[in-house]
PDB file of N, CA and C in Angstrom:
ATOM      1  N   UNK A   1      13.620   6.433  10.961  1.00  0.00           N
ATOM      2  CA  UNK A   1      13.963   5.052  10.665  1.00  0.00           C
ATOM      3  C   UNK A   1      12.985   4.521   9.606  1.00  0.00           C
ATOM      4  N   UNK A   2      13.198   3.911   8.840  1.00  0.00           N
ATOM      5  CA  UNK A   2      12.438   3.177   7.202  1.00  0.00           C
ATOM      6  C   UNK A   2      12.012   2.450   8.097  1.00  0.00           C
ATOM      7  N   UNK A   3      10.613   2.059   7.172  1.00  0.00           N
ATOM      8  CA  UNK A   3       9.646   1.259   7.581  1.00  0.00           C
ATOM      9  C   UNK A   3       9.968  -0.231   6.740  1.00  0.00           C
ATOM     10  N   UNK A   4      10.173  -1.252   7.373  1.00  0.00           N
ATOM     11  CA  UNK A   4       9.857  -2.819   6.592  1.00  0.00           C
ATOM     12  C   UNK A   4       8.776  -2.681   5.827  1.00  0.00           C
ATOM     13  N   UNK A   5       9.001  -3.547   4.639  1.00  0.00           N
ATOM     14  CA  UNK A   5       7.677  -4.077   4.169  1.00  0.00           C
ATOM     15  C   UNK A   5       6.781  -4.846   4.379  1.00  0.00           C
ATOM     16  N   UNK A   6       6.843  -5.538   5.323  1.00  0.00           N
ATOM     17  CA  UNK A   6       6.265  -6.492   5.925  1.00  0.00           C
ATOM     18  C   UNK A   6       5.625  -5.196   7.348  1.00  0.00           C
ATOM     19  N   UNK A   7       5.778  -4.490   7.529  1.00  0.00           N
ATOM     20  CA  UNK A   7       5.220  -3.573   8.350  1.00  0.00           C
ATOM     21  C   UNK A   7       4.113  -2.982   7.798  1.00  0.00           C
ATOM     22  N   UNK A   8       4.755  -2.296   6.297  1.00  0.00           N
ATOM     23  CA  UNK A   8       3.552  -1.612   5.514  1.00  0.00           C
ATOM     24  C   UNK A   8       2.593  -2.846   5.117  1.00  0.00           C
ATOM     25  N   UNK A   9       2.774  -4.150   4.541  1.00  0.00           N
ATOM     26  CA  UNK A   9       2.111  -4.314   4.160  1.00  0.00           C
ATOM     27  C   UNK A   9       0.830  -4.934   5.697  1.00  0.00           C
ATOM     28  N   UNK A  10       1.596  -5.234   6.931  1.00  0.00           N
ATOM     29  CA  UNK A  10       0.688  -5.270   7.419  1.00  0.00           C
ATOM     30  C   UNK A  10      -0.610  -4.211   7.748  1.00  0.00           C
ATOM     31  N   UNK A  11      -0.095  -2.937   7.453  1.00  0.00           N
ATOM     32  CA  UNK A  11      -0.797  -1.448   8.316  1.00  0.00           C
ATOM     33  C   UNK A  11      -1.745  -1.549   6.656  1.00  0.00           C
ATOM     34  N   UNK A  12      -1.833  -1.895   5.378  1.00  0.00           N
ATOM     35  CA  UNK A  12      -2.746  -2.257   4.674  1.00  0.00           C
ATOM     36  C   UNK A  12      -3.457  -3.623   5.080  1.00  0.00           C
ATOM     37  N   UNK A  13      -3.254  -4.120   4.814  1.00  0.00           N
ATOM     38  CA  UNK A  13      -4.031  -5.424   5.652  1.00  0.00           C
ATOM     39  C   UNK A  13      -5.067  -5.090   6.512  1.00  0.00           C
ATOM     40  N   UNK A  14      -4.260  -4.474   7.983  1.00  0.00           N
ATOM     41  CA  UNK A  14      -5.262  -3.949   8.869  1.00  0.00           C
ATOM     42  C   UNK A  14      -6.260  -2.966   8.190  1.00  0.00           C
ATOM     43  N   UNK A  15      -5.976  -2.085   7.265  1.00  0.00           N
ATOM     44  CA  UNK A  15      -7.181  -1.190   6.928  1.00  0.00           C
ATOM     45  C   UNK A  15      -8.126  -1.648   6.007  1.00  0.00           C
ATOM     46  N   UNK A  16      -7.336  -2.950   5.158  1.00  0.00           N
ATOM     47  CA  UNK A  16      -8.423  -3.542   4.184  1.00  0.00           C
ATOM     48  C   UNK A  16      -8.010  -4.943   4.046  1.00  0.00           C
ATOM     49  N   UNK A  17      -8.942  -5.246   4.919  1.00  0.00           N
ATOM     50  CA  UNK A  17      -8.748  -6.921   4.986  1.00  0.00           C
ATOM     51  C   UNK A  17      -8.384  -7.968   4.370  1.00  0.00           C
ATOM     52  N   UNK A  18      -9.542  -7.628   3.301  1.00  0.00           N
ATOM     53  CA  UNK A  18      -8.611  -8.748   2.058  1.00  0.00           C
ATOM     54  C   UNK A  18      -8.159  -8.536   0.879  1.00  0.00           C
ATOM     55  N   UNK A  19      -7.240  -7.400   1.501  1.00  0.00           N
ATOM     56  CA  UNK A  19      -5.766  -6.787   0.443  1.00  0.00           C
ATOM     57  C   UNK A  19      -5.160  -8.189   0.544  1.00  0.00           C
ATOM     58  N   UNK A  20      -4.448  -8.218  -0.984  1.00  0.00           N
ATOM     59  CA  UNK A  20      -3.052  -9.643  -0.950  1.00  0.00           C
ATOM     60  C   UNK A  20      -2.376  -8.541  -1.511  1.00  0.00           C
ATOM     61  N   UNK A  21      -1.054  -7.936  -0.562  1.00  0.00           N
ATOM     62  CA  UNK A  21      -0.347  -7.028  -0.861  1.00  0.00           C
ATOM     63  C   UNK A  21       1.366  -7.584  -0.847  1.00  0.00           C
ATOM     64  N   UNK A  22       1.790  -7.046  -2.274  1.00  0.00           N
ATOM     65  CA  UNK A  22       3.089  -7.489  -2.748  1.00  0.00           C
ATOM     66  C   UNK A  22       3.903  -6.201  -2.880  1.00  0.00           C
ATOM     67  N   UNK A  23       4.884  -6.317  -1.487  1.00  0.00           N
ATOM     68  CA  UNK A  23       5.762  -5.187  -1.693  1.00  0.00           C
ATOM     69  C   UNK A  23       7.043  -5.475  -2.561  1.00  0.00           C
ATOM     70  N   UNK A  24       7.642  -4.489  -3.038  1.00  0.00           N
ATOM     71  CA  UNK A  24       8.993  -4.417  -3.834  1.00  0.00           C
ATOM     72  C   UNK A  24       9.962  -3.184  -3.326  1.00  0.00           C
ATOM     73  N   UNK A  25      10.964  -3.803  -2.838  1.00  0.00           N
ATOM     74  CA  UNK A  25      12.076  -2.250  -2.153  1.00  0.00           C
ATOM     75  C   UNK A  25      12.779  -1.664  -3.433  1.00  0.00           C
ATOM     76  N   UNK A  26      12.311  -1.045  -3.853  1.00  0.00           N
ATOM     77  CA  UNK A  26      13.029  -0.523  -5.091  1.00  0.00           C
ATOM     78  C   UNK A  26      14.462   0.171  -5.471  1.00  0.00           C
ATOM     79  N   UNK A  27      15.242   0.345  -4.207  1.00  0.00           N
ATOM     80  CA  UNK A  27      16.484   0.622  -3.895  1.00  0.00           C
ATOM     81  C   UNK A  27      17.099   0.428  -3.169  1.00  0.00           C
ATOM     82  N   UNK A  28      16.830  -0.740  -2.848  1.00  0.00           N
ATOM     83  CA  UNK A  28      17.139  -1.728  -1.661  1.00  0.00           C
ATOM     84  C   UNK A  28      17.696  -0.536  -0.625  1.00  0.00           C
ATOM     85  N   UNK A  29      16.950   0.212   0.058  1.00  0.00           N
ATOM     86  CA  UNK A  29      17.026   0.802   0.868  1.00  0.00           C
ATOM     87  C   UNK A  29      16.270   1.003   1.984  1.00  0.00           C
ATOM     88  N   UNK A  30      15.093   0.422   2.134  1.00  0.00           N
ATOM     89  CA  UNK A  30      14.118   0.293   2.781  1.00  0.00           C
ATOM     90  C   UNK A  30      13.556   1.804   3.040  1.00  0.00           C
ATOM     91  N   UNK A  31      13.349   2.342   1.908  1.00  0.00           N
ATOM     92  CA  UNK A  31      12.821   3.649   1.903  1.00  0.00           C
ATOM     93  C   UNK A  31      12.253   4.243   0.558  1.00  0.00           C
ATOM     94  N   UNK A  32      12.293   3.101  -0.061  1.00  0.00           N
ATOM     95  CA  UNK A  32      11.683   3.530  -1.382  1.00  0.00           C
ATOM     96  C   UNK A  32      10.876   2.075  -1.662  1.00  0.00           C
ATOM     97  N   UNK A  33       9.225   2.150  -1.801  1.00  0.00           N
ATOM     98  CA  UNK A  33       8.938   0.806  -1.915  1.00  0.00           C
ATOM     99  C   UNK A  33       7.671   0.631  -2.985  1.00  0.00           C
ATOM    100  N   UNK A  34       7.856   0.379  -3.573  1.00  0.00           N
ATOM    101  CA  UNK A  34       6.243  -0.311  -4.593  1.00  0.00           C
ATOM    102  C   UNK A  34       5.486  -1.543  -3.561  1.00  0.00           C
ATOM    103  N   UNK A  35       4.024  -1.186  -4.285  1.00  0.00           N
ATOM    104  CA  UNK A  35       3.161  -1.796  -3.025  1.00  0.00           C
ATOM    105  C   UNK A  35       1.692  -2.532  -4.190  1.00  0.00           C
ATOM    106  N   UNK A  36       1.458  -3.662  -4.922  1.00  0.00           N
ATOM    107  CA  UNK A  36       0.982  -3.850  -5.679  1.00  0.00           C
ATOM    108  C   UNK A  36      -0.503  -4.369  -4.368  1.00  0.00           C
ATOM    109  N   UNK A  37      -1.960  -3.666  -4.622  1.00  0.00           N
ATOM    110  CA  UNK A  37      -2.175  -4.027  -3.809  1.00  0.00           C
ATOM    111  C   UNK A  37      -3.450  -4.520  -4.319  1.00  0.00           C
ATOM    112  N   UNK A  38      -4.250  -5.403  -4.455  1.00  0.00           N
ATOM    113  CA  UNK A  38      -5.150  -6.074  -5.243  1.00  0.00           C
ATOM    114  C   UNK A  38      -6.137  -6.154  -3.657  1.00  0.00           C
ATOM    115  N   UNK A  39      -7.443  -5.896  -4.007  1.00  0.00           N
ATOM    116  CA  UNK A  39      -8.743  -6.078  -3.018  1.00  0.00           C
ATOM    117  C   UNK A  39      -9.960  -6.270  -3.843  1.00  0.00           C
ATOM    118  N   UNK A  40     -10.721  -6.770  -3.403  1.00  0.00           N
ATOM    119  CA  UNK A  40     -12.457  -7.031  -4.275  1.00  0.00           C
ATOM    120  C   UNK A  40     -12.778  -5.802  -3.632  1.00  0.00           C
ATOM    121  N   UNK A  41     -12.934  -5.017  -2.530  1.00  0.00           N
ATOM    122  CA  UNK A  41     -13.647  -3.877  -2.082  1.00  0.00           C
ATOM    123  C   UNK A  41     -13.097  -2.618  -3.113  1.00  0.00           C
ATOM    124  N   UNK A  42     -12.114  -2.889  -4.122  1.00  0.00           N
ATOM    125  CA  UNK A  42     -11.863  -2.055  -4.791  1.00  0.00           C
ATOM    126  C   UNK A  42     -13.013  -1.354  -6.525  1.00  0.00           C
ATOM    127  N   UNK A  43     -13.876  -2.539  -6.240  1.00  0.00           N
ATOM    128  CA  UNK A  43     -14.627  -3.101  -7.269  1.00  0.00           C
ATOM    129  C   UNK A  43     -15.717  -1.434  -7.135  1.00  0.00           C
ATOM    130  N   UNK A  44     -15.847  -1.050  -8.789  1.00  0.00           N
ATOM    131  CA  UNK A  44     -16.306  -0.083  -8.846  1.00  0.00           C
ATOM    132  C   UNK A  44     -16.204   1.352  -8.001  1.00  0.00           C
ATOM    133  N   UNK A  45     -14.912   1.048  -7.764  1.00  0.00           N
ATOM    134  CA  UNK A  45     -14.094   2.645  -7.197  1.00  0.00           C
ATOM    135  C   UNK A  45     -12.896   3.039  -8.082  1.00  0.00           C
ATOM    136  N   UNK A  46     -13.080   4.305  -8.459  1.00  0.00           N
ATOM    137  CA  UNK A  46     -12.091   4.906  -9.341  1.00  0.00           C
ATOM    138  C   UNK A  46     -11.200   4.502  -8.874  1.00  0.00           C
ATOM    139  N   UNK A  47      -9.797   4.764  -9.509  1.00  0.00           N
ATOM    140  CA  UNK A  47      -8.382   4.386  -9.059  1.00  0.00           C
ATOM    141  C   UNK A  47      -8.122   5.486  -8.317  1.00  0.00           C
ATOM    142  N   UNK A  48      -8.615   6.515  -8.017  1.00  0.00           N
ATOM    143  CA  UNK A  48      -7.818   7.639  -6.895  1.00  0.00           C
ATOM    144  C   UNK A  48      -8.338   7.386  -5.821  1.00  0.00           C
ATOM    145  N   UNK A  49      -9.571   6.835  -5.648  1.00  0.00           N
ATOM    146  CA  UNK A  49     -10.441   6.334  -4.780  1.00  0.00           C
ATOM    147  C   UNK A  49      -9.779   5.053  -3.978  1.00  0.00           C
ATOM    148  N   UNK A  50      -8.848   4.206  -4.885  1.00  0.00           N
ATOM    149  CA  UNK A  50      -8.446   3.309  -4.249  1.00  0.00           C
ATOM    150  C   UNK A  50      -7.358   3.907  -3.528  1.00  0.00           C
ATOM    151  N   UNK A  51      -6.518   4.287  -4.125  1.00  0.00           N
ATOM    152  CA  UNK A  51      -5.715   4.547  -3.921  1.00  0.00           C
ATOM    153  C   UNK A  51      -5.323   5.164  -2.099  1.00  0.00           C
ATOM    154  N   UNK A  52      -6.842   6.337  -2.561  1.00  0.00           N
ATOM    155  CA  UNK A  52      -7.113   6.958  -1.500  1.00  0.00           C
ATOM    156  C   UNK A  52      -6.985   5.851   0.195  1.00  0.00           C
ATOM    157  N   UNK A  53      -7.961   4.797  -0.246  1.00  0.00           N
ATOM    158  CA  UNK A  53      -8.288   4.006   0.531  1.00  0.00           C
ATOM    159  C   UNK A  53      -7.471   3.388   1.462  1.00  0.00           C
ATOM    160  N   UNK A  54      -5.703   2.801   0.434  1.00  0.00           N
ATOM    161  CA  UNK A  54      -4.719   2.220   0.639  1.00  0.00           C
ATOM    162  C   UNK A  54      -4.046   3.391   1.658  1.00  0.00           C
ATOM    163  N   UNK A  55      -4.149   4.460   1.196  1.00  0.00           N
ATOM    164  CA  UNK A  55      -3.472   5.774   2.006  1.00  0.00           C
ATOM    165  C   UNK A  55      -3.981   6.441   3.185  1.00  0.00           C
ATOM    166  N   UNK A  56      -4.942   5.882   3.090  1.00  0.00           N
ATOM    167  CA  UNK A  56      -5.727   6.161   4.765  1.00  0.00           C
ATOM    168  C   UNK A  56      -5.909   4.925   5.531  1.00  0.00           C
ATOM    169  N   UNK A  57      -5.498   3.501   5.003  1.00  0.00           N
ATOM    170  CA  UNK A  57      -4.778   2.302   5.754  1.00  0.00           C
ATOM    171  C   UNK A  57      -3.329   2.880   6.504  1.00  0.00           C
ATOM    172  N   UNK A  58      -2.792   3.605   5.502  1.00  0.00           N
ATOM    173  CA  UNK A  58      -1.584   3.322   6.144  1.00  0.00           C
ATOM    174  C   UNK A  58      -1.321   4.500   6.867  1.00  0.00           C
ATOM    175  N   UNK A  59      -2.512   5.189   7.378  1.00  0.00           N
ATOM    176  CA  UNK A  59      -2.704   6.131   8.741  1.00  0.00           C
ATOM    177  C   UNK A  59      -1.776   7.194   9.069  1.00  0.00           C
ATOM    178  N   UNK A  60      -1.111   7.730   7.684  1.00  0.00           N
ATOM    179  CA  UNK A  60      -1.001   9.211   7.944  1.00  0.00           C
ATOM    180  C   UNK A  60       0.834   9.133   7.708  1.00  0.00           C
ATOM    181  N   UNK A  61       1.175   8.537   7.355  1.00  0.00           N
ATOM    182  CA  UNK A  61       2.510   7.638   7.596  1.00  0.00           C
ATOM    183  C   UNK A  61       3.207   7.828   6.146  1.00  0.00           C
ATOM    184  N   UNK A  62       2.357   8.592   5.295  1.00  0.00           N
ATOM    185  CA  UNK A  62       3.414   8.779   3.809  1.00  0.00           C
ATOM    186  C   UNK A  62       3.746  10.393   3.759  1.00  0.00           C
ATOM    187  N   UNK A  63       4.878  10.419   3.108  1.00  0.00           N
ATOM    188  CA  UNK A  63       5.554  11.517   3.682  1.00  0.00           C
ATOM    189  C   UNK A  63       6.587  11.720   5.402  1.00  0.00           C
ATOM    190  N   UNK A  64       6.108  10.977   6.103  1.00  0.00           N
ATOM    191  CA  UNK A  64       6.899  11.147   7.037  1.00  0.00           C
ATOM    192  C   UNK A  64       7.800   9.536   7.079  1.00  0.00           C
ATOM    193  N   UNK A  65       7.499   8.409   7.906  1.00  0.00           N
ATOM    194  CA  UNK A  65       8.029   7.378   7.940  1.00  0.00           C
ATOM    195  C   UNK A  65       8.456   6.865   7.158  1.00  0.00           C
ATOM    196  N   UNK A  66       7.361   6.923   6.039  1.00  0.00           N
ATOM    197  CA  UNK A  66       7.229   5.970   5.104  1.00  0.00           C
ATOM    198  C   UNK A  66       7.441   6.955   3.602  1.00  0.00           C
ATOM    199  N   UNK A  67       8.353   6.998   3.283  1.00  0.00           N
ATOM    200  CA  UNK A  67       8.972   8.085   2.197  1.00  0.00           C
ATOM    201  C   UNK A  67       8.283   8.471   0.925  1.00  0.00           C
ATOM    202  N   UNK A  68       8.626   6.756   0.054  1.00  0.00           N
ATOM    203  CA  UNK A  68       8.295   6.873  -1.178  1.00  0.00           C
ATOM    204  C   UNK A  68       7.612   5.570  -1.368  1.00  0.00           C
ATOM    205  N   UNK A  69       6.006   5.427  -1.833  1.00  0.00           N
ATOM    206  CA  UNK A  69       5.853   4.230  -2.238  1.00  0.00           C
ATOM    207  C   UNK A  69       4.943   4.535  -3.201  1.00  0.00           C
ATOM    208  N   UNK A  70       5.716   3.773  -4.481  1.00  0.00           N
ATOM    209  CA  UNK A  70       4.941   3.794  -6.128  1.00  0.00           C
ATOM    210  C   UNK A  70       3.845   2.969  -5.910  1.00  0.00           C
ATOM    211  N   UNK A  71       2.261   3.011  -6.178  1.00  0.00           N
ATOM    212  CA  UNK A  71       1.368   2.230  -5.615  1.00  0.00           C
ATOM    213  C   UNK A  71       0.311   1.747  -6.500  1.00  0.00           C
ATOM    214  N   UNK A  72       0.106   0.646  -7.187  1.00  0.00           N
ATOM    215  CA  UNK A  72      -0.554   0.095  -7.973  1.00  0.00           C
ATOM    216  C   UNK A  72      -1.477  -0.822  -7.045  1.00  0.00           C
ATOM    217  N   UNK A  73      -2.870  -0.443  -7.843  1.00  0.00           N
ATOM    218  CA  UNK A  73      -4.164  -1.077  -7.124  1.00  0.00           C
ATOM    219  C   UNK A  73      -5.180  -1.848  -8.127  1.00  0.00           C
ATOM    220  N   UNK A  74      -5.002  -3.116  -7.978  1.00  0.00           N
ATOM    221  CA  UNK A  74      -6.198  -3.730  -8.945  1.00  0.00           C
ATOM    222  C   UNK A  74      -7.357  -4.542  -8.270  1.00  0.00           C
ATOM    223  N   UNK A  75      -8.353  -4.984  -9.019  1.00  0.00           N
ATOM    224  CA  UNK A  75      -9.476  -5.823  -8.753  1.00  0.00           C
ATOM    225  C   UNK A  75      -9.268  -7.476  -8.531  1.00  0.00           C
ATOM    226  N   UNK A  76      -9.337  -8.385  -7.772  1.00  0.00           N
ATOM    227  CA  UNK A  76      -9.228  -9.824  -8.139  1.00  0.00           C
ATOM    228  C   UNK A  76      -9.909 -10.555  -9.340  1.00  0.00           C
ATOM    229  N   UNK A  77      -9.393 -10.878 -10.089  1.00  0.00           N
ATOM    230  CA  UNK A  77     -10.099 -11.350 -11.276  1.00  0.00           C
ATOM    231  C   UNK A  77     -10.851 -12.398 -10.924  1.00  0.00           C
TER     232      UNK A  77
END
C-alpha cells in the first residue's frame, strides 16, 4: 500500500526536527513523490550526506513502501 505524503513527510520531521518539508505526488499516484526538504542541521554537510540523513529519517522504508522519491535538500537562508 503507498505511503501519504503527509506520512512521509511526518517520518522526516520525526528524524529531523526542523525539516519544513514540501511533498509533490508526481503521478498522482501516491507512489511516486518529490520531497523538497530544507533544515539548518544541513549546514556544512555535503549533499549525499544530507541526503543520507533524510534516508535514515525515513527508517528503511525506500525501496519497499515507499517506492520512488526524487529528493532535493537545501539550507534555510
Amino acid at each position: 500500500m503507498p505511503m501519504e505524503g503527509d506520512e512521509i513527510a511526518a517520518l522526516i520531521r520525526a528524524g529531523i526536527p526542523d525539516a519544513e518539508v514540501e511533498m509533490t505526488d508526481l503521478a498522482g499516484d501516491k507512489d511516486h513523490w518529490s520531497a523538497r526538504v530544507t533544515s539548518a542541521s544541513f549546514a556544512g554537510m555535503p549533499r549525499v550526506r544530507q541526503h543520507q540523513a533524510v534516508y535514515a529519517a525515513l527508517g528503511g522504508r525506500m525501496g519497499g513502501v515507499l517506492h520512488a522519491l526524487q529528493l532535493t535538500t537545501a539550507i534555510p537562508k
